[in-house]
PDB file of N, CA and C in Angstrom:
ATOM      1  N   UNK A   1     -22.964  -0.036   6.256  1.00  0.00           N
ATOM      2  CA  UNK A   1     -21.802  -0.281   7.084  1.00  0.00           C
ATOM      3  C   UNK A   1     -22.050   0.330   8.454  1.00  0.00           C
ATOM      4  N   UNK A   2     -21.656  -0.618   9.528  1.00  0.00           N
ATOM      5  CA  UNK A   2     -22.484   0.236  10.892  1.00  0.00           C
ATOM      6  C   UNK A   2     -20.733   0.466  11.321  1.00  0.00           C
ATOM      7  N   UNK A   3     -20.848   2.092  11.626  1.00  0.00           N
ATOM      8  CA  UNK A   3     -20.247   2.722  12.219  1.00  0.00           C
ATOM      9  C   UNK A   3     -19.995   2.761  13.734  1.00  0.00           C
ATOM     10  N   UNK A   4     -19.146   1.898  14.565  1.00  0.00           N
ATOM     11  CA  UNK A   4     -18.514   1.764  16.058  1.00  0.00           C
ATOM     12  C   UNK A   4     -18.593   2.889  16.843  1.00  0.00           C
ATOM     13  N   UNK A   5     -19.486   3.758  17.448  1.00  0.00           N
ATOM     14  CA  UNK A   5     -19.356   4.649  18.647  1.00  0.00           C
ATOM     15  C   UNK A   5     -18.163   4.544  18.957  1.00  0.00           C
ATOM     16  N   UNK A   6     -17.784   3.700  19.628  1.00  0.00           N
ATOM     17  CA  UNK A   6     -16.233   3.731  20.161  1.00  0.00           C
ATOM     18  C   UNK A   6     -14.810   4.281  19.555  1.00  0.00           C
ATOM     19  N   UNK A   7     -15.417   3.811  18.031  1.00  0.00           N
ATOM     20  CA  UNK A   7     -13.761   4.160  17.639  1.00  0.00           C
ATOM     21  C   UNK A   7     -14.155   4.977  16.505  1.00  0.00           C
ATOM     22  N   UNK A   8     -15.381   5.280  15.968  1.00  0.00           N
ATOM     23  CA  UNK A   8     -15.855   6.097  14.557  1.00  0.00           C
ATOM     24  C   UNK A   8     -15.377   5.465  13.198  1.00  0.00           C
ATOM     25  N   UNK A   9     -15.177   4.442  13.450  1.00  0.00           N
ATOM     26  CA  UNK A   9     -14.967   3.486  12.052  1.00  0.00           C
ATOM     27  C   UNK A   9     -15.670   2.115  11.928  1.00  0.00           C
ATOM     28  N   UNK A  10     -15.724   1.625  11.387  1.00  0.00           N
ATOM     29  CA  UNK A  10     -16.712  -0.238  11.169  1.00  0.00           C
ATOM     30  C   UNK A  10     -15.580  -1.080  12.231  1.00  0.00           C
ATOM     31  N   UNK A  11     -14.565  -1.000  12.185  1.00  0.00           N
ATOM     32  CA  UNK A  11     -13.609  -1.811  13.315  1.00  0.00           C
ATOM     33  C   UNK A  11     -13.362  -1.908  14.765  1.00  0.00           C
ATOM     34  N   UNK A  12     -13.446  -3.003  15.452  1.00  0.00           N
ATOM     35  CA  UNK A  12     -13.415  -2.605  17.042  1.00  0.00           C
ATOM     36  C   UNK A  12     -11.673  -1.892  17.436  1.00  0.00           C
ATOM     37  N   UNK A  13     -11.690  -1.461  18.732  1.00  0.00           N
ATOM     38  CA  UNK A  13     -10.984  -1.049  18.749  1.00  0.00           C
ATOM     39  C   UNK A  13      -9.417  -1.976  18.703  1.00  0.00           C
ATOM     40  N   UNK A  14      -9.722  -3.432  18.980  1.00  0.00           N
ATOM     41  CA  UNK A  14      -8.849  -4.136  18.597  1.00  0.00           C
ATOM     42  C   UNK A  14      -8.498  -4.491  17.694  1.00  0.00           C
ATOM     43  N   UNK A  15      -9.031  -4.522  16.454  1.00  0.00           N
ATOM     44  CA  UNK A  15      -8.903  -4.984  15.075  1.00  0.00           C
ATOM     45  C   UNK A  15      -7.781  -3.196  14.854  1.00  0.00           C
ATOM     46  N   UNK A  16      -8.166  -2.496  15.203  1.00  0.00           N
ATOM     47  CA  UNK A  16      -7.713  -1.405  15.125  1.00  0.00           C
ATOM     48  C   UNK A  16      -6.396  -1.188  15.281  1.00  0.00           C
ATOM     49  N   UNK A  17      -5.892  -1.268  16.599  1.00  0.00           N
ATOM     50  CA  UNK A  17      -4.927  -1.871  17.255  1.00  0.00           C
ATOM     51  C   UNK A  17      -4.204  -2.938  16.331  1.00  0.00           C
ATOM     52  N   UNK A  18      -4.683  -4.126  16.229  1.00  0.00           N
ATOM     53  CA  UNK A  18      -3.849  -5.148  15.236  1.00  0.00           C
ATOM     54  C   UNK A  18      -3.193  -4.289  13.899  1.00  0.00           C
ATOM     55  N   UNK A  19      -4.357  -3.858  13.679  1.00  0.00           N
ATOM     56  CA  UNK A  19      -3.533  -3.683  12.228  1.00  0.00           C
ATOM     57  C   UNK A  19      -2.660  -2.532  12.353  1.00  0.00           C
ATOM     58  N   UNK A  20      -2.871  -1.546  13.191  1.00  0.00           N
ATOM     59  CA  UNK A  20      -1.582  -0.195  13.711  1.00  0.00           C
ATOM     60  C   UNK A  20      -0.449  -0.840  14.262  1.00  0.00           C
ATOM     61  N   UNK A  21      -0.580  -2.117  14.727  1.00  0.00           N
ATOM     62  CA  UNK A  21       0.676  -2.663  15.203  1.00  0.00           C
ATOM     63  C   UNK A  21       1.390  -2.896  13.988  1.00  0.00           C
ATOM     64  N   UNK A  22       0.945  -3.633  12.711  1.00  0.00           N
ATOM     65  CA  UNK A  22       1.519  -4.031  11.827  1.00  0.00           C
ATOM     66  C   UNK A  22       2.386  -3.305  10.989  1.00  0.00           C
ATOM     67  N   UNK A  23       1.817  -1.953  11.220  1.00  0.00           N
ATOM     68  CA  UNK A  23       2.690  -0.871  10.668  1.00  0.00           C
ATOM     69  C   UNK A  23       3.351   0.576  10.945  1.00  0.00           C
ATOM     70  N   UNK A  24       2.864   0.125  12.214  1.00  0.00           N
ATOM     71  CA  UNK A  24       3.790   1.224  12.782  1.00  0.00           C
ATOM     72  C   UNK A  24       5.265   1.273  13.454  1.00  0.00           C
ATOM     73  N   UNK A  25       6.198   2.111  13.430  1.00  0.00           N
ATOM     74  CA  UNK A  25       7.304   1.846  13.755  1.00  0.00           C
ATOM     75  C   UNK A  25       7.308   1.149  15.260  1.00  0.00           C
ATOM     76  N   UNK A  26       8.384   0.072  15.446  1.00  0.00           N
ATOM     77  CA  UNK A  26       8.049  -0.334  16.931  1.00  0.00           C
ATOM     78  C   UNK A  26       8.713   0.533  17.503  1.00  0.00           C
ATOM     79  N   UNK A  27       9.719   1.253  17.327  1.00  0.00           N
ATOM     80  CA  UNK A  27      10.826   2.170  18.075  1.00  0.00           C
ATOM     81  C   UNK A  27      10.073   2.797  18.691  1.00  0.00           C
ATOM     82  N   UNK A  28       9.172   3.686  17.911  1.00  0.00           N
ATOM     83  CA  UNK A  28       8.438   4.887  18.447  1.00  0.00           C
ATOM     84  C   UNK A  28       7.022   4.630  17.564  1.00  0.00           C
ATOM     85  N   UNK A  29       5.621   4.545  18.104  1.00  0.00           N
ATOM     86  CA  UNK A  29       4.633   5.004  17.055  1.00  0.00           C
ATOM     87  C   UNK A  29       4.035   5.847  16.798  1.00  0.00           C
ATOM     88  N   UNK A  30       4.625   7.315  16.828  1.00  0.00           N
ATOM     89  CA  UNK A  30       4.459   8.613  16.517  1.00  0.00           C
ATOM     90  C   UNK A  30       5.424   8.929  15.315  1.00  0.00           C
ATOM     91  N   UNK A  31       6.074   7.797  14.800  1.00  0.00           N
ATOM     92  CA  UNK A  31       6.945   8.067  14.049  1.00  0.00           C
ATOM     93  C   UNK A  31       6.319   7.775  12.359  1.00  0.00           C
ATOM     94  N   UNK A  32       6.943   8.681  11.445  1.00  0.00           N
ATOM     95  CA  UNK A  32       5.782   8.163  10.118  1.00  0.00           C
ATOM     96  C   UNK A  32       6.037   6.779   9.657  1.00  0.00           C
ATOM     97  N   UNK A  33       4.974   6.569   8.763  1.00  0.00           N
ATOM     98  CA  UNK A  33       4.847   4.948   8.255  1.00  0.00           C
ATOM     99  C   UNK A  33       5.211   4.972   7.001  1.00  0.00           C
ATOM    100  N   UNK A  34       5.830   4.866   6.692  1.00  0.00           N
ATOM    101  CA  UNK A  34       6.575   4.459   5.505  1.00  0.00           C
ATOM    102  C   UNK A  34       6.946   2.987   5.107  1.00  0.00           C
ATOM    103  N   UNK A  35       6.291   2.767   3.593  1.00  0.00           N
ATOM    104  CA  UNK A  35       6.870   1.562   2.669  1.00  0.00           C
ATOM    105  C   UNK A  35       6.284   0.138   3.593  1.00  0.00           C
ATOM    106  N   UNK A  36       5.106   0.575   4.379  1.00  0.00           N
ATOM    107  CA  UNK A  36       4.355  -0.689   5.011  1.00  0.00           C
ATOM    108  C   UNK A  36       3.374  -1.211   3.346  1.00  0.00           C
ATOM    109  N   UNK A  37       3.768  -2.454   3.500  1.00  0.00           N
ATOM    110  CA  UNK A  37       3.431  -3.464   2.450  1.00  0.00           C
ATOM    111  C   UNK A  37       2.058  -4.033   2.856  1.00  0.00           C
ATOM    112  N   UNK A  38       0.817  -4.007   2.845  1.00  0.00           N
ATOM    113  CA  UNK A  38      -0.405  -4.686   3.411  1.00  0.00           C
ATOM    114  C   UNK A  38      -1.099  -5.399   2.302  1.00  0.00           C
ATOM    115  N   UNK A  39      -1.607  -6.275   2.597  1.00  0.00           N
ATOM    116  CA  UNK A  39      -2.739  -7.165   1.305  1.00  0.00           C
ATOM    117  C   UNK A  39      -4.047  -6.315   1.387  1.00  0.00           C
ATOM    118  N   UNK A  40      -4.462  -6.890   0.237  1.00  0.00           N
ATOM    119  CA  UNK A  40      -5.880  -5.963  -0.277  1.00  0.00           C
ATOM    120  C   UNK A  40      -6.934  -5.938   0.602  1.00  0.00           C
ATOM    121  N   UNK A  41      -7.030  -6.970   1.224  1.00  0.00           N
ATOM    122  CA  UNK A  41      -8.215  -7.276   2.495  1.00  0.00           C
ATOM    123  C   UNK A  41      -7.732  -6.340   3.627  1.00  0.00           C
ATOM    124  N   UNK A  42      -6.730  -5.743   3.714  1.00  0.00           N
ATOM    125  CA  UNK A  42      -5.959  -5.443   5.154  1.00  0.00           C
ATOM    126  C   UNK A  42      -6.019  -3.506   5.085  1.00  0.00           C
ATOM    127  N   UNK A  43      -6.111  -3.343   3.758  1.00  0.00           N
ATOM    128  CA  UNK A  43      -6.007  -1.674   3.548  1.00  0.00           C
ATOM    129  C   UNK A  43      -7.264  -0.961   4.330  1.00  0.00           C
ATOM    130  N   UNK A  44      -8.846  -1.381   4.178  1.00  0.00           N
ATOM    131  CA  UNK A  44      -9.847  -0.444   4.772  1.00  0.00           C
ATOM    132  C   UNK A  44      -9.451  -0.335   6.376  1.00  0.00           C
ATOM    133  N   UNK A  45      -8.743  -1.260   6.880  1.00  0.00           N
ATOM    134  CA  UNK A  45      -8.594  -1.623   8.209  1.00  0.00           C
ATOM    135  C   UNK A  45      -7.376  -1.030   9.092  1.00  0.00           C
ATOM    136  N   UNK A  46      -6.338  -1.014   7.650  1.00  0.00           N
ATOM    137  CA  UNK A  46      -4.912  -0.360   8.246  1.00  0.00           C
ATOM    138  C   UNK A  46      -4.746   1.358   7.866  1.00  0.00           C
ATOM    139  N   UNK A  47      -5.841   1.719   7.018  1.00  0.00           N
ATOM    140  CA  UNK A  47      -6.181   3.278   6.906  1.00  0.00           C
ATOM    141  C   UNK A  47      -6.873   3.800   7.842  1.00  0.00           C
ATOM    142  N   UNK A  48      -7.980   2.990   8.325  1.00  0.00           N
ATOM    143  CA  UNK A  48      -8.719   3.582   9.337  1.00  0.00           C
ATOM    144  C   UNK A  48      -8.001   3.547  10.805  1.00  0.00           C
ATOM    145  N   UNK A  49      -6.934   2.508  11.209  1.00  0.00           N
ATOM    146  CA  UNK A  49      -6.080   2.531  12.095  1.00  0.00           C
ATOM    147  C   UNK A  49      -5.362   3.553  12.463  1.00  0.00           C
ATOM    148  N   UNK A  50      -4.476   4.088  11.208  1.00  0.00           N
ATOM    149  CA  UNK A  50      -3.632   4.930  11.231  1.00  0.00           C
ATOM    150  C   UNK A  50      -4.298   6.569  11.687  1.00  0.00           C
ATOM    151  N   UNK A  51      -5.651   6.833  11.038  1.00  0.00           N
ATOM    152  CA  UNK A  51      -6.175   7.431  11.287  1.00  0.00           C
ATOM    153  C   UNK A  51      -6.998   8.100  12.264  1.00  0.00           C
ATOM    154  N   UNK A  52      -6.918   6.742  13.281  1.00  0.00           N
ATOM    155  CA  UNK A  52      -7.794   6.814  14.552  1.00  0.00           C
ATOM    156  C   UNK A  52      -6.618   7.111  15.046  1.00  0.00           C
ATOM    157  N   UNK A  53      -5.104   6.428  15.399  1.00  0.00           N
ATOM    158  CA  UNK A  53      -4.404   6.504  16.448  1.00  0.00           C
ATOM    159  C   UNK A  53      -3.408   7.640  16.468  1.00  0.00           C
ATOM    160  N   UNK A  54      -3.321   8.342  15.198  1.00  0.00           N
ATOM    161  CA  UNK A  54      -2.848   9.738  14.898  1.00  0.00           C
ATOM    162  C   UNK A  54      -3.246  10.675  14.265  1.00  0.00           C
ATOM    163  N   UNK A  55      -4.279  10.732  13.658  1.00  0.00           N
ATOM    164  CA  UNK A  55      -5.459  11.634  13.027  1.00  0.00           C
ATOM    165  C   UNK A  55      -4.139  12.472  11.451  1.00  0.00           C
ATOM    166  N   UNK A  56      -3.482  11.048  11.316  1.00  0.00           N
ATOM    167  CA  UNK A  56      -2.715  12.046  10.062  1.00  0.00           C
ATOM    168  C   UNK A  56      -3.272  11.095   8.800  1.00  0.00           C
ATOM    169  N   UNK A  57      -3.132  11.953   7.649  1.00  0.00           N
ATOM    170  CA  UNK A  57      -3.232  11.458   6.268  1.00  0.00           C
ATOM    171  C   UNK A  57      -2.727  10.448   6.231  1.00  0.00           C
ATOM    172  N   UNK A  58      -3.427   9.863   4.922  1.00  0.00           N
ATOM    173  CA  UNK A  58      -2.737   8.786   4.809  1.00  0.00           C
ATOM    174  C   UNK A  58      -2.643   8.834   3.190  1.00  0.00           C
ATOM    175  N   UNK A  59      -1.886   7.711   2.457  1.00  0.00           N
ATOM    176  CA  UNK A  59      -1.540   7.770   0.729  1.00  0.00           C
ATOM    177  C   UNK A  59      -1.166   6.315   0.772  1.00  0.00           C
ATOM    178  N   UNK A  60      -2.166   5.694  -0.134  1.00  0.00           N
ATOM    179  CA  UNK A  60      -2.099   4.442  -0.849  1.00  0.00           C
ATOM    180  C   UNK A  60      -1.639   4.257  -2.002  1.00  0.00           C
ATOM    181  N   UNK A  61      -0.976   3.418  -2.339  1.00  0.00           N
ATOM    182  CA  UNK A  61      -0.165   3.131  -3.500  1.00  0.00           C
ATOM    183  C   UNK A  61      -0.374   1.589  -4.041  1.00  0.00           C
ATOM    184  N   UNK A  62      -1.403   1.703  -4.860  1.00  0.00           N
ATOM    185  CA  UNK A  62      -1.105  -0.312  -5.811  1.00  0.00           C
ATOM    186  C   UNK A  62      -0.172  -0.584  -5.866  1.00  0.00           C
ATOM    187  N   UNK A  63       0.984  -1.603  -5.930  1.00  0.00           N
ATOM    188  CA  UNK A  63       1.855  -1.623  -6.039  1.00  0.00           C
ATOM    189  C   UNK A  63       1.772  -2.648  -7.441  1.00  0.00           C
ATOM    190  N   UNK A  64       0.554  -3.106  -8.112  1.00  0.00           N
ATOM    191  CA  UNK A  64       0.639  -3.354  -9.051  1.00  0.00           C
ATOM    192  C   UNK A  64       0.314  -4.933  -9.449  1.00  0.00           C
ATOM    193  N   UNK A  65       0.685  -5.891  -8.163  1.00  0.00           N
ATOM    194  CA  UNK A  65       1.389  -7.171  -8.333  1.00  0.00           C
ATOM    195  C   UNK A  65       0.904  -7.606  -6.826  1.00  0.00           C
ATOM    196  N   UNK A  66       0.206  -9.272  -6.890  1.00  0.00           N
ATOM    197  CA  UNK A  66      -0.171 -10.025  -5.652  1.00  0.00           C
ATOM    198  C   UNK A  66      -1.075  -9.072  -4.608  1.00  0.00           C
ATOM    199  N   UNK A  67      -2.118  -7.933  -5.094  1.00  0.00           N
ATOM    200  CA  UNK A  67      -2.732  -7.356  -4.570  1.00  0.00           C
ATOM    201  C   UNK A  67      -2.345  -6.677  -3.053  1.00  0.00           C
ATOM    202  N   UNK A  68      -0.910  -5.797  -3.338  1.00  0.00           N
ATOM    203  CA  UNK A  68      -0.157  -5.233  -2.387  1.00  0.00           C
ATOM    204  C   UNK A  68      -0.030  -4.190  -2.348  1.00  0.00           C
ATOM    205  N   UNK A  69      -0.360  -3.210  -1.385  1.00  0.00           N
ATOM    206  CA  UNK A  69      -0.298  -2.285  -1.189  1.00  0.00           C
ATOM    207  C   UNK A  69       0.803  -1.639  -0.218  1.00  0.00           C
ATOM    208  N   UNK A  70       1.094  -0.128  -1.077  1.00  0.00           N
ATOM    209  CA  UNK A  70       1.805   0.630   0.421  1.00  0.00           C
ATOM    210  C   UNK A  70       1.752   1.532   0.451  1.00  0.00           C
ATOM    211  N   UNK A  71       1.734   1.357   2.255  1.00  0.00           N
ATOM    212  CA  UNK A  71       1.104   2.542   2.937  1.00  0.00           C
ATOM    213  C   UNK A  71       2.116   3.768   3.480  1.00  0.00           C
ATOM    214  N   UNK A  72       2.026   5.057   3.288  1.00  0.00           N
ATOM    215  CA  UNK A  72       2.518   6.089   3.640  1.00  0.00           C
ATOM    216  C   UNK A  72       1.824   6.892   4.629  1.00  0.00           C
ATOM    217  N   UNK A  73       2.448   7.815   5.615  1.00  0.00           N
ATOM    218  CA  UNK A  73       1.450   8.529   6.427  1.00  0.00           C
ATOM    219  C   UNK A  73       3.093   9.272   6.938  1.00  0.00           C
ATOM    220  N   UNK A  74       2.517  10.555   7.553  1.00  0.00           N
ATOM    221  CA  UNK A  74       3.613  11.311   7.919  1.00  0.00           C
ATOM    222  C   UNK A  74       3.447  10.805   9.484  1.00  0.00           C
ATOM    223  N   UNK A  75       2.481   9.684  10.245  1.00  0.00           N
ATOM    224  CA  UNK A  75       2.353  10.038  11.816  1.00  0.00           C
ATOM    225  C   UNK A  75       1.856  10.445  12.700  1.00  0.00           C
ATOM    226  N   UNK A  76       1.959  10.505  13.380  1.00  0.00           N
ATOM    227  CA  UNK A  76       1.304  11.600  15.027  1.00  0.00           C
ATOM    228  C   UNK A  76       2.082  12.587  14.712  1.00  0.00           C
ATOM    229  N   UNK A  77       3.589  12.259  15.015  1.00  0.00           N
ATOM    230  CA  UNK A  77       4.586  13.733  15.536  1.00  0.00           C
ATOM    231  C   UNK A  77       4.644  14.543  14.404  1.00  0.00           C
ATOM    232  N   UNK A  78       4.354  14.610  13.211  1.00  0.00           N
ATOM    233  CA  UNK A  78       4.514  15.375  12.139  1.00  0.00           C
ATOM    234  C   UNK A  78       2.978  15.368  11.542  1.00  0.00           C
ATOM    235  N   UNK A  79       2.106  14.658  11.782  1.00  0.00           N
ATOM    236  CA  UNK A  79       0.579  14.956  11.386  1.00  0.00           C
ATOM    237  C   UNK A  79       0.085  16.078  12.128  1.00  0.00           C
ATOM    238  N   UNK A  80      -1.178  16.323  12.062  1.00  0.00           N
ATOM    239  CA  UNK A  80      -2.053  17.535  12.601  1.00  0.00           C
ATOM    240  C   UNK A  80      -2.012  17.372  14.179  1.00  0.00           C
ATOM    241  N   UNK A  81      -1.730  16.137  14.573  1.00  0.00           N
ATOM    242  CA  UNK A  81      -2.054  15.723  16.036  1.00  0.00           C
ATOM    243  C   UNK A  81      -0.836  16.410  16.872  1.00  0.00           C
ATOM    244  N   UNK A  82       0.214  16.064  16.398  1.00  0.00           N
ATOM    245  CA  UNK A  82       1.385  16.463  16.963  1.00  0.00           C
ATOM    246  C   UNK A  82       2.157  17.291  16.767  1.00  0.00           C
ATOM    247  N   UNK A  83       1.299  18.435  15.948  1.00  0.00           N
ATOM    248  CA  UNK A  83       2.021  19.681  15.529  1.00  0.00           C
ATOM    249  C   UNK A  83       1.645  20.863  17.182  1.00  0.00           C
TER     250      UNK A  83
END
């Protein structure tokens, strides 16, 4: 897997972007992610997102059914970044 200089993950920084849009709050995106629903193809992409654009944890959950996942993360403002 070749690793991006730019962003330290296999994804450009736009794919990056796409998928942080998908789940991050629009109000604010320092705000945590909670109960974001993603398909199975979409998780390596929307973990490494979350991770680049707020350096907080993240927690995956099968949800069991139609290969859906959800995603939890406390954020920027409450992760390591924004303490």
């Amino acid at each position: 897997m070749l690793i991006l200089q730019e962003t330290g993950t296999p994804f450009t920084e736009a794919q990056l972007d796409a998928a942080f849009g998908k789940v991050a709050d629009p109000a604010d995106w320092r705000n945590p992610i909670s109960y974001a629903v993603v398909d199975r193809d979409d998780v390596h992409v929307t973990v490494s997102a979350i991770g680049y654009y707020t350096a907080a944890p993240v927690t995956v959950k099968d949800l069991g059914w139609n290969d859906e996942f959800m995603i939890f993360s406390p954020g920027y403002r409450l992760g390591p970044a924004g303490a």
